[in-house]
N, C-alpha and C. Protein backbone atom coordinates (compact mmCIF):
# COMPACT_ATOMS: atom_id res chain seq x y z
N UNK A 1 -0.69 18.00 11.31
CA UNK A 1 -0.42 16.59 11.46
C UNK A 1 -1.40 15.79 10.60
N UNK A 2 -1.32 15.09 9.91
CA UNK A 2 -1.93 13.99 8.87
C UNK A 2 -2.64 13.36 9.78
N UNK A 3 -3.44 12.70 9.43
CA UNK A 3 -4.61 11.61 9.81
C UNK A 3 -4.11 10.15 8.99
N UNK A 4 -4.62 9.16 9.83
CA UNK A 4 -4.40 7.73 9.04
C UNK A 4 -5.26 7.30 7.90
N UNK A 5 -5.86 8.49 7.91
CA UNK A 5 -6.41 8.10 6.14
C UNK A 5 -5.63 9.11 5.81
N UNK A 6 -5.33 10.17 5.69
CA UNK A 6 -3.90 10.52 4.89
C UNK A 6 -3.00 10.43 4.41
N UNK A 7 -2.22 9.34 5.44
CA UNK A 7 -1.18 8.35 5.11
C UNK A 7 -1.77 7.18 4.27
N UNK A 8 -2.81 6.01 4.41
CA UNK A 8 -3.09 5.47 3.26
C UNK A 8 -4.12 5.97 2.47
N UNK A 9 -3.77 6.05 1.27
CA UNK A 9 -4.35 6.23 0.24
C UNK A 9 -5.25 5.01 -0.45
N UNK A 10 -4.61 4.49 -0.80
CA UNK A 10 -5.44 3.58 -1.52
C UNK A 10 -4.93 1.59 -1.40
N UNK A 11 -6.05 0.74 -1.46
CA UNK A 11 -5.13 -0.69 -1.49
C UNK A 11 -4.70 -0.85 -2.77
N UNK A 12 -3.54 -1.65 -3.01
CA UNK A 12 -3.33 -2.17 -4.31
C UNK A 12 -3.53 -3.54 -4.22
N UNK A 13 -5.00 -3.46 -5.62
CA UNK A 13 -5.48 -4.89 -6.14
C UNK A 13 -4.87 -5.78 -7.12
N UNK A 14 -4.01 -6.42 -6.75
CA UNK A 14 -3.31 -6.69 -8.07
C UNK A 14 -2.97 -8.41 -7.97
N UNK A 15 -2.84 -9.20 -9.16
CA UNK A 15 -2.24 -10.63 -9.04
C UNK A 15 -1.62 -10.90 -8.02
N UNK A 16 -0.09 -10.41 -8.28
CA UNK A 16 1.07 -10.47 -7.08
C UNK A 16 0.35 -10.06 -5.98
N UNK A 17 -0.30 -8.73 -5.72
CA UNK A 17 -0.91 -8.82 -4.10
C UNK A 17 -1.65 -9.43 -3.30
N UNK A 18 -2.49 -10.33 -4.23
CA UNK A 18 -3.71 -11.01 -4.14
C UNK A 18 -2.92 -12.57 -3.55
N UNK A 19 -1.72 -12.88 -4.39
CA UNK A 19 -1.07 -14.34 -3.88
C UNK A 19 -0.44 -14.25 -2.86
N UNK A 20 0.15 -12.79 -2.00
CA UNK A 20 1.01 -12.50 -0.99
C UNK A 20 -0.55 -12.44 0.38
N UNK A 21 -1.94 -12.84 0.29
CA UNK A 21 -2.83 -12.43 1.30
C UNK A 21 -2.29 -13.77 2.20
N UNK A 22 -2.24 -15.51 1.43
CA UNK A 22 -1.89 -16.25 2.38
C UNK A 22 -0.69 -16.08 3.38
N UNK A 23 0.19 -15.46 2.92
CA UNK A 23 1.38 -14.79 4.24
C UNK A 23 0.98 -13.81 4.64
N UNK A 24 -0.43 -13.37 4.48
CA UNK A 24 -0.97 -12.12 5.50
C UNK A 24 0.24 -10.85 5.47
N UNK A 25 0.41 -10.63 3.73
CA UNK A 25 1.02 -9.33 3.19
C UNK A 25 -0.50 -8.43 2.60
N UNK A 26 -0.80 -7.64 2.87
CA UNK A 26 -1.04 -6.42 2.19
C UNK A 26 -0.51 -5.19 1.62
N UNK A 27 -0.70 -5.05 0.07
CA UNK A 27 -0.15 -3.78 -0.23
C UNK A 27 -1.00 -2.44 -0.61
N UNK A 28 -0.49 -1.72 -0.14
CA UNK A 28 -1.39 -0.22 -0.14
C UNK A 28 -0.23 1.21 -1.07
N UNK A 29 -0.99 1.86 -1.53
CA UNK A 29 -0.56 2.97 -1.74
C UNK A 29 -0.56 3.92 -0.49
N UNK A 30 0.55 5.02 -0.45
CA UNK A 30 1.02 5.57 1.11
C UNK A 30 1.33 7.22 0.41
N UNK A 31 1.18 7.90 1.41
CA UNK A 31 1.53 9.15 0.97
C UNK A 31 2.78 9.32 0.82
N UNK A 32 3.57 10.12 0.06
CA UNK A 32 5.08 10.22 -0.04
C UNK A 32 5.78 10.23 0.91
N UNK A 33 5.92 11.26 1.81
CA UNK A 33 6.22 11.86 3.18
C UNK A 33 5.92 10.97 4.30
N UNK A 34 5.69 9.54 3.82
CA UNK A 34 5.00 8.76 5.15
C UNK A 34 6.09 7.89 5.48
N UNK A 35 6.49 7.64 6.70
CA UNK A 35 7.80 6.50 7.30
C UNK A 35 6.89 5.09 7.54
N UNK A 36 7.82 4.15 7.71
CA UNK A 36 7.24 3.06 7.75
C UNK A 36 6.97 2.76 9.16
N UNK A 37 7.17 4.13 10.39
CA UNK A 37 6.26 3.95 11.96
C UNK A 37 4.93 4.57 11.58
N UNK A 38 5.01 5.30 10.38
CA UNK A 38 3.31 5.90 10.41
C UNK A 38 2.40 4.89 9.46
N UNK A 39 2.99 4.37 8.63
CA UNK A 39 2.03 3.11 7.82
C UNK A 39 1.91 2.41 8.99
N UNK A 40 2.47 1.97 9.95
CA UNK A 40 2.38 1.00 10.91
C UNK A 40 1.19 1.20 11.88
N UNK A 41 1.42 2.63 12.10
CA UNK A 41 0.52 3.22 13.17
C UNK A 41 -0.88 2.87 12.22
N UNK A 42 -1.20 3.95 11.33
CA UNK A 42 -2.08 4.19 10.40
C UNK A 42 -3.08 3.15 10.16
N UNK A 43 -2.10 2.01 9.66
CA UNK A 43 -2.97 0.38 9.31
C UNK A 43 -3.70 -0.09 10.59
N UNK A 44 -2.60 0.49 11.52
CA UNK A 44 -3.47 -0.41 12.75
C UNK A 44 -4.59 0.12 13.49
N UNK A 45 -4.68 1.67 13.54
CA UNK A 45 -5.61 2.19 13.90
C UNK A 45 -6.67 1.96 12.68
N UNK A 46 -6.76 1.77 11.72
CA UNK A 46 -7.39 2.23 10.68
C UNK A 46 -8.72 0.60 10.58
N UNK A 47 -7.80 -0.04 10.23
CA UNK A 47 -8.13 -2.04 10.69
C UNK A 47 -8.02 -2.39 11.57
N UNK A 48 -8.00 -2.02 12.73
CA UNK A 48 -7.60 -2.69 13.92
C UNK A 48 -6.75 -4.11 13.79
N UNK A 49 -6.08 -3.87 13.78
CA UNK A 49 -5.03 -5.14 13.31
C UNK A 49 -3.54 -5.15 14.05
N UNK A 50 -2.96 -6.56 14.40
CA UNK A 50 -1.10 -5.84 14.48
C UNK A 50 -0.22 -5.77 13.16
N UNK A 51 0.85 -5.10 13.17
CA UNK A 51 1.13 -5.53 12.04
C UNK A 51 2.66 -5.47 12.59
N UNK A 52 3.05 -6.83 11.47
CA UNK A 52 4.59 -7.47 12.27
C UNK A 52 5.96 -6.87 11.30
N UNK A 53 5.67 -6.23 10.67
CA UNK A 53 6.73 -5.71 9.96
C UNK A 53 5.97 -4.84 8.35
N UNK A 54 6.76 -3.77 8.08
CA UNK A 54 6.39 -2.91 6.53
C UNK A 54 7.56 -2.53 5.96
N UNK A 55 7.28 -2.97 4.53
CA UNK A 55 8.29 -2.70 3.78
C UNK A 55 7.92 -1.55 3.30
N UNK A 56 8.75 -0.40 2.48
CA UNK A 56 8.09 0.39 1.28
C UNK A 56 9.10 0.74 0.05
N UNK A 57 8.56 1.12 -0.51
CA UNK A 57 9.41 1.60 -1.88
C UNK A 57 8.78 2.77 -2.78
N UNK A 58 9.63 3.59 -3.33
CA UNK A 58 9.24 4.11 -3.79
C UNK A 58 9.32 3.88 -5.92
N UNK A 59 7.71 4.30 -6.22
CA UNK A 59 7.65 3.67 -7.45
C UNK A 59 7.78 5.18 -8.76
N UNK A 60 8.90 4.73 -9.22
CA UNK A 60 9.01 5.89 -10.37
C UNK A 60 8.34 5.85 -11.19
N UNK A 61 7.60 7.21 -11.58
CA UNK A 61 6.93 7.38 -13.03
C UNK A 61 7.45 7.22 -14.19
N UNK A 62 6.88 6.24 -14.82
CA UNK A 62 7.00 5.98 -16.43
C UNK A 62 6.58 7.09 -17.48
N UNK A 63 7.63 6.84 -18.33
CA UNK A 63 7.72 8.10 -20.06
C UNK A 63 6.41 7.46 -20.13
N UNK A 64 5.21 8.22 -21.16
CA UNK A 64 4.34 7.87 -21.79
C UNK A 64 4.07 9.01 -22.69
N UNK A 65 3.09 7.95 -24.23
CA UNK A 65 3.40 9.49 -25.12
C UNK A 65 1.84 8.69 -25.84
N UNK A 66 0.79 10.06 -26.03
CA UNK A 66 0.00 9.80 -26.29
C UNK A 66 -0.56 10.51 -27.90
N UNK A 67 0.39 9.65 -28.80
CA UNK A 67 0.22 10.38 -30.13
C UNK A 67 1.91 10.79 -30.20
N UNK A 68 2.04 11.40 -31.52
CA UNK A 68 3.37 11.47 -32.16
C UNK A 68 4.41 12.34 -31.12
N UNK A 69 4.07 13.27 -30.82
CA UNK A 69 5.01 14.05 -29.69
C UNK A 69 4.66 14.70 -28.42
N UNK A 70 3.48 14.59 -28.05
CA UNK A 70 2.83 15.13 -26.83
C UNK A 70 3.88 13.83 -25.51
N UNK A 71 4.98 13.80 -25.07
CA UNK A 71 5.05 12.95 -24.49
C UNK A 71 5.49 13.95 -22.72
N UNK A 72 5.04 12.51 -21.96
CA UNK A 72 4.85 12.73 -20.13
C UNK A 72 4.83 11.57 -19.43
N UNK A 73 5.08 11.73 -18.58
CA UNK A 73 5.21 10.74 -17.22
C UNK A 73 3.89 10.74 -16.61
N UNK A 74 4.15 9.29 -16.29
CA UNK A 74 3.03 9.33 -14.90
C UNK A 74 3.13 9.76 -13.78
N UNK A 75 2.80 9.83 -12.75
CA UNK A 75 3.06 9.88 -11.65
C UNK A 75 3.89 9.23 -10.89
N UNK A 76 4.59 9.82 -10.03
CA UNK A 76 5.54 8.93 -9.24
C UNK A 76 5.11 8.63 -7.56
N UNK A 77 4.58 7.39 -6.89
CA UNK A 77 4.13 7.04 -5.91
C UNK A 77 4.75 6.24 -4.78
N UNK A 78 4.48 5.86 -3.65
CA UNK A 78 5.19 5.20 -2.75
C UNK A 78 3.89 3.90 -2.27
N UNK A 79 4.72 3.05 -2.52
CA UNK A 79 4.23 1.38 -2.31
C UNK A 79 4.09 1.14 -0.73
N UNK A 80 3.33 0.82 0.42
CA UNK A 80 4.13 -0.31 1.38
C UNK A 80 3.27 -1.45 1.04
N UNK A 81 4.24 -2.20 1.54
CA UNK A 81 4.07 -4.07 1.99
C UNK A 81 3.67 -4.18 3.36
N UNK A 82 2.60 -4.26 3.65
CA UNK A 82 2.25 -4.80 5.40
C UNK A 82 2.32 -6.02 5.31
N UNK A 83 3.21 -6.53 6.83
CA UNK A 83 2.73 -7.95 6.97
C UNK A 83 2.30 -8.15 8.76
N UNK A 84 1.23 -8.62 8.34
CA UNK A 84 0.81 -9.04 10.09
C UNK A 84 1.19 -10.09 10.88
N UNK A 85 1.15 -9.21 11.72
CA UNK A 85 1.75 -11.14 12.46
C UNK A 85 0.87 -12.40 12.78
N UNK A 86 1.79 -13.26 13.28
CA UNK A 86 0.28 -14.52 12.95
C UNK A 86 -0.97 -14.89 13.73
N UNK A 87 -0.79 -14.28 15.18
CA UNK A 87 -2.20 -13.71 15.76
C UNK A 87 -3.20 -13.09 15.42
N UNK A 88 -2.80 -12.20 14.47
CA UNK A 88 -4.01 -11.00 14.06
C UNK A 88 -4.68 -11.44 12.99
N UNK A 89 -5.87 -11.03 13.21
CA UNK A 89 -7.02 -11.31 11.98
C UNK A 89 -6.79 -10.86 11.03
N UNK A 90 -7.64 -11.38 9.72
CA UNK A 90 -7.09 -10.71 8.51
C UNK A 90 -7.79 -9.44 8.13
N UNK A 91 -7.49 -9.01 7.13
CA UNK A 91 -8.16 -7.27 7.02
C UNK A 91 -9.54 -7.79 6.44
N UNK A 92 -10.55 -7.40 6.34
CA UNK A 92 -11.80 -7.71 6.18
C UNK A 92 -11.69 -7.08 4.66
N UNK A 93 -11.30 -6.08 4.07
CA UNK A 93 -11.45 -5.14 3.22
C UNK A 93 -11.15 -6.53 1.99
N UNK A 94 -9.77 -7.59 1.92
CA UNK A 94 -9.28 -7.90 1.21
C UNK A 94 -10.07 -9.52 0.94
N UNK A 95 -11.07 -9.39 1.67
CA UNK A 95 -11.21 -11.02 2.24
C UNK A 95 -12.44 -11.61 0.71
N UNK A 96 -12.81 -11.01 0.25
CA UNK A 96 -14.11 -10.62 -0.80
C UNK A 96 -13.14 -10.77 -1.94
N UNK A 97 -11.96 -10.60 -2.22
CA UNK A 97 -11.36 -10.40 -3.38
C UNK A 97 -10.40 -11.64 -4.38
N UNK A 98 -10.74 -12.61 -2.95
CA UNK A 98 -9.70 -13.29 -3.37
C UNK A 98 -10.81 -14.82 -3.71
């Protein structure tokens, strides 16, 4: 059985994620194999937080070619979108960034 740091991997720091903090969206990188009751679980044990709904998607790896014919893909990963509901505090992790 996975652990809730298993399921998230990593936050994603990005423009778009950074303007979605005032609707109290966070986005994270998630393990492949993860449903959107275990990001749910995961975030909340992890931040102590509620969280009022998660989106996810999965993100396909891009062609890339480094020089005349050596060409490969990146990796292919899975996105979620947390959003908390409007009781809960915000994640502390994201609060420094913005």
């Amino acid at each position: 059985m996975k652990t809730s740091y298993d399921i998230i991997i990593r936050p994603i720091i990005t423009e778009q994620s950074m303007e979605a903090l005032d609707l109290k969206k966070y986005a994270f990188e998630v393990a492949r194999d993860a449903t959107k009751a275990d990001v749910k679980k995961a975030v909340e044990e992890i931040f102590g937080v509620k969280v009022d709904s998660v989106n996810t998607l999965n993100v396909r790896g891009k062609a890339k070619r480094t020089g005349r014919y050596p060409e490969g893909m990146t990796r292919a990963w899975k996105k979620a979108v947390v959003r908390l509901t409007a009781d809960s505090k915000a994640i502390e992790f994201f609060e420094g960034m913005v």
